[in-house]
C-alpha atoms as a PDB file:
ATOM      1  CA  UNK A   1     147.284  68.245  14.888  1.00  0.00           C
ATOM      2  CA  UNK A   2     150.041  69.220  17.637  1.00  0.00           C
ATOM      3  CA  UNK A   3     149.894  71.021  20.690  1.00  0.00           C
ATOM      4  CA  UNK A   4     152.434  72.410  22.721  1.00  0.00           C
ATOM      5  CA  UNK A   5     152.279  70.937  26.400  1.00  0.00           C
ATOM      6  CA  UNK A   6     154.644  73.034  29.119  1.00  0.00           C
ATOM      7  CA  UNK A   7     158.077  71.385  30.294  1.00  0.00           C
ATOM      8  CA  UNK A   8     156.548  67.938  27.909  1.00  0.00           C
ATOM      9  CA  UNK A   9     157.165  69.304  24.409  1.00  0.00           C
ATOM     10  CA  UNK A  10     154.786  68.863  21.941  1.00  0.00           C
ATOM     11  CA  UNK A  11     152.334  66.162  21.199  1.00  0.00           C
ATOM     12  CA  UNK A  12     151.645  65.061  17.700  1.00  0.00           C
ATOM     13  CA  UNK A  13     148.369  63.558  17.256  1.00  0.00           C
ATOM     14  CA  UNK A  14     147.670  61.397  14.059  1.00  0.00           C
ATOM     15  CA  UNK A  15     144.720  63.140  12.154  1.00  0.00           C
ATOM     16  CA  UNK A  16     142.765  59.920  12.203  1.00  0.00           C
ATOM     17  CA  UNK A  17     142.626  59.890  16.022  1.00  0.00           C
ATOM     18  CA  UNK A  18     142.261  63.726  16.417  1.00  0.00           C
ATOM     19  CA  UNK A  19     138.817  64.274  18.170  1.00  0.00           C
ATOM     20  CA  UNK A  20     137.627  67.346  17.667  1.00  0.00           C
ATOM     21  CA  UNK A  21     137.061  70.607  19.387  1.00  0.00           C
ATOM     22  CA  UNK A  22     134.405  70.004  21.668  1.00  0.00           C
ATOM     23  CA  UNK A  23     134.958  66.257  21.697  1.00  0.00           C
ATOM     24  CA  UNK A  24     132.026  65.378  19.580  1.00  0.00           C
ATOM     25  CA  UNK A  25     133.031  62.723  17.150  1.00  0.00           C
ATOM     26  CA  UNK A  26     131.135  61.324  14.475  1.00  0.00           C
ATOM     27  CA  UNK A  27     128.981  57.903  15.048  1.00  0.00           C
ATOM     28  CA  UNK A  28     129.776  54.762  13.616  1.00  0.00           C
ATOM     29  CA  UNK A  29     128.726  53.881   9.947  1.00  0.00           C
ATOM     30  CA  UNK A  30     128.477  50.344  11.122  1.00  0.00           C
ATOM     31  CA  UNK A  31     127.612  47.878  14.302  1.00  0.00           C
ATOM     32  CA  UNK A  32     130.414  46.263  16.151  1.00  0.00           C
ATOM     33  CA  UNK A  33     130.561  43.130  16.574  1.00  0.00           C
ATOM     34  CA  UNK A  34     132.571  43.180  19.359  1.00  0.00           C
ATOM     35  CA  UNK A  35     129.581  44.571  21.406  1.00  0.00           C
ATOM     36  CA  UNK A  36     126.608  42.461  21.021  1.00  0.00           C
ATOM     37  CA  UNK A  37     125.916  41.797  23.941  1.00  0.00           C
ATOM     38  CA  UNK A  38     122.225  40.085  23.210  1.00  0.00           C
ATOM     39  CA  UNK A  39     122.678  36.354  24.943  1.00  0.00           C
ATOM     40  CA  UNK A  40     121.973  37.360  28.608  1.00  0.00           C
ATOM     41  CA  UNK A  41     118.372  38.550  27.487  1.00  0.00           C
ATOM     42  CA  UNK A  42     115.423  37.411  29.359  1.00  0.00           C
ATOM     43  CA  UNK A  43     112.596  39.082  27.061  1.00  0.00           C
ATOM     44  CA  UNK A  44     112.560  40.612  23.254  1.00  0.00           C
ATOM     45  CA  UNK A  45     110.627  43.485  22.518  1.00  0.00           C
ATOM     46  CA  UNK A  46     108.022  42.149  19.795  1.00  0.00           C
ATOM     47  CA  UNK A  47     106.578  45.071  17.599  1.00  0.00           C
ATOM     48  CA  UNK A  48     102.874  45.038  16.041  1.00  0.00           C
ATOM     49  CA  UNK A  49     103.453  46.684  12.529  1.00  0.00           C
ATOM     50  CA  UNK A  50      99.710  47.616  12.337  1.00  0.00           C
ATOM     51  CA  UNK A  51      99.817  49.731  16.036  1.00  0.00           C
ATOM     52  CA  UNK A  52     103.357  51.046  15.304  1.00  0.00           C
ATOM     53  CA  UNK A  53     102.939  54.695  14.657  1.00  0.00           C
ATOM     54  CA  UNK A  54     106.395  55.120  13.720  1.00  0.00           C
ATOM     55  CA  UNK A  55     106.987  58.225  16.274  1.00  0.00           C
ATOM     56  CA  UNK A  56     110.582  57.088  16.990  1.00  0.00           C
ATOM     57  CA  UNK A  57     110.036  56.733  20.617  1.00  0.00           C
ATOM     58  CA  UNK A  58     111.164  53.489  20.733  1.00  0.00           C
ATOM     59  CA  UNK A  59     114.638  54.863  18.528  1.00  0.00           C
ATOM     60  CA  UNK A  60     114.770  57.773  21.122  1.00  0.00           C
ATOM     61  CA  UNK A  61     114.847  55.420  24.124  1.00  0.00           C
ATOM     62  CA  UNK A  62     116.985  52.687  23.377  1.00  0.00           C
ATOM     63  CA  UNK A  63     120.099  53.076  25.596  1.00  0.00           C
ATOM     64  CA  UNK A  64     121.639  50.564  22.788  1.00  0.00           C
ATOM     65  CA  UNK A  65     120.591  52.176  19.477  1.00  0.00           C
ATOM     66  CA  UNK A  66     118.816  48.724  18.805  1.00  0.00           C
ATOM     67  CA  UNK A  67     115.902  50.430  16.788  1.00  0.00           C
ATOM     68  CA  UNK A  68     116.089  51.768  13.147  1.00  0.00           C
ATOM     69  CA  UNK A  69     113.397  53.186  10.764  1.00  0.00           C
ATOM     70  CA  UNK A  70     113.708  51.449   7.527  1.00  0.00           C
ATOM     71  CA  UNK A  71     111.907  53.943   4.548  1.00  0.00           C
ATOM     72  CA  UNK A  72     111.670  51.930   2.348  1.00  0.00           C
ATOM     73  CA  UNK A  73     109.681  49.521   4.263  1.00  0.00           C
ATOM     74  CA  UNK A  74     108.281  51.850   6.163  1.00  0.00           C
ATOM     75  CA  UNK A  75     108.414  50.387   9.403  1.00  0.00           C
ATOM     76  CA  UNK A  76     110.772  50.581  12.409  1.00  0.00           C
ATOM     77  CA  UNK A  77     113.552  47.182  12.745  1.00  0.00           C
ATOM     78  CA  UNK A  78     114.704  45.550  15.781  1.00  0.00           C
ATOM     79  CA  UNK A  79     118.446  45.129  15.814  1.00  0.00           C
ATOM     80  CA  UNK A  80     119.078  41.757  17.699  1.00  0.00           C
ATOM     81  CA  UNK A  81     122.417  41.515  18.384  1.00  0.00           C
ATOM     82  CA  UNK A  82     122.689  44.712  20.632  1.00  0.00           C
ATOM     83  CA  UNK A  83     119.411  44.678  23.080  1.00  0.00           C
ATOM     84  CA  UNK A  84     119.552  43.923  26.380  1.00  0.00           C
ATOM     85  CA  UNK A  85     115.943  42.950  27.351  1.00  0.00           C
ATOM     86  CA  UNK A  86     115.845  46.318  29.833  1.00  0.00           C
ATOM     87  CA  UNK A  87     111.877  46.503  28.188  1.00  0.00           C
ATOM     88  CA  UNK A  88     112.412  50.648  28.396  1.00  0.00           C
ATOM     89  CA  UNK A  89     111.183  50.672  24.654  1.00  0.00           C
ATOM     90  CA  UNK A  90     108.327  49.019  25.511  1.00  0.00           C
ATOM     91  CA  UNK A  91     107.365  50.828  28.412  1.00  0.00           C
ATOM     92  CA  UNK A  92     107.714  54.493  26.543  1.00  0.00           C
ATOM     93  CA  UNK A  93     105.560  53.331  23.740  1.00  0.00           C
ATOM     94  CA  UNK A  94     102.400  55.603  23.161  1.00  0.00           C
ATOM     95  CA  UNK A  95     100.836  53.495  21.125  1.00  0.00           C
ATOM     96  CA  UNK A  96     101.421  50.023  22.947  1.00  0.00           C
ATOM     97  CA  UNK A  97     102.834  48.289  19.755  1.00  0.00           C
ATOM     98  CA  UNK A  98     105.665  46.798  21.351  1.00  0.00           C
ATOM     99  CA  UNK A  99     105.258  44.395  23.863  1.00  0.00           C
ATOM    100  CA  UNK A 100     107.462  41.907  26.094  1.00  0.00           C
ATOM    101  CA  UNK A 101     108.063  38.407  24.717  1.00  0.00           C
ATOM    102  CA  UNK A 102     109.928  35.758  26.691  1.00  0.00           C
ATOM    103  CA  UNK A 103     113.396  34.387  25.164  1.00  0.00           C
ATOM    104  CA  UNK A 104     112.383  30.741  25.433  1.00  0.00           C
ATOM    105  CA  UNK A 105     109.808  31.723  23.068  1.00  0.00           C
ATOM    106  CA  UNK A 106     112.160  32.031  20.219  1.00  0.00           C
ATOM    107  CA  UNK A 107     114.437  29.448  18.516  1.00  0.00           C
ATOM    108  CA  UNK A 108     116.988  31.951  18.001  1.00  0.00           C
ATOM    109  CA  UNK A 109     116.351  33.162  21.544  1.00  0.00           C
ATOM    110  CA  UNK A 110     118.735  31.684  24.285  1.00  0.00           C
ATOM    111  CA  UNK A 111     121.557  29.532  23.984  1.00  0.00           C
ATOM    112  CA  UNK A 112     120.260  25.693  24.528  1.00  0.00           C
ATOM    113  CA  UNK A 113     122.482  23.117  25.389  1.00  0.00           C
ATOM    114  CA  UNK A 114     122.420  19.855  24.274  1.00  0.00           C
ATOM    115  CA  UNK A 115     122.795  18.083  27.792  1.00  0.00           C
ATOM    116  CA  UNK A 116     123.642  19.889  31.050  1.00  0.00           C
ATOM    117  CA  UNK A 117     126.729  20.303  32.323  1.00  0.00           C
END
């Protein structure tokens, strides 16, 4: 892909960094690892499998895309390395299945340290 730029000549673009017309490029096949971003949270959404209606509200309002529908399980999946704790899942779900669990709950949850500083 080139394009001619007055009085700077022309610009060639390598196809695999070419964004399209429109600038709507694909999403990733896979999470980054450079983003997770997970250790600053205060709460965990927690989902009840039996009230989960699987609407994909939850999916839908993620700002982080930290929500999946698995088919074969049939059941929605919590992504932990990307959510932030900002509880708007929980708060747009109609069927109250998700609900706020504190961090300390969790073994995985916070980082501990062995003494303090």
């Amino acid at each position: 892909m080139s394009k001619k730029l007055p009085e700077l000549g022309t610009i060639n673009v390598p196809h695999e960094r070419s964004v399209p017309f429109g600038a709507i490029t694909p999403a990733p096949v896979h999470q980054q690892d450079l983003f997770i971003t997970s250790n600053w949270r205060i709460v965990r959404p927690v989902i009840d499998h039996e009230k989960c209606t699987r609407c994909l509200t939850c999916y839908i309002a993620c700002p982080d895309s930290c929500w999946a529908y698995n088919e074969k399980e049939d059941m929605m999946e919590w992504n932990t390395n990307f959510c932030k704790g900002c509880q708007i899942c929980i708060h747009e779900c109609p069927s109250d299945a998700l609900t706020a669990v504190p961090e300390l709950d969790f073994e995985d949850g916070v980082v501990r340290l062995e003494k303090p500083f």
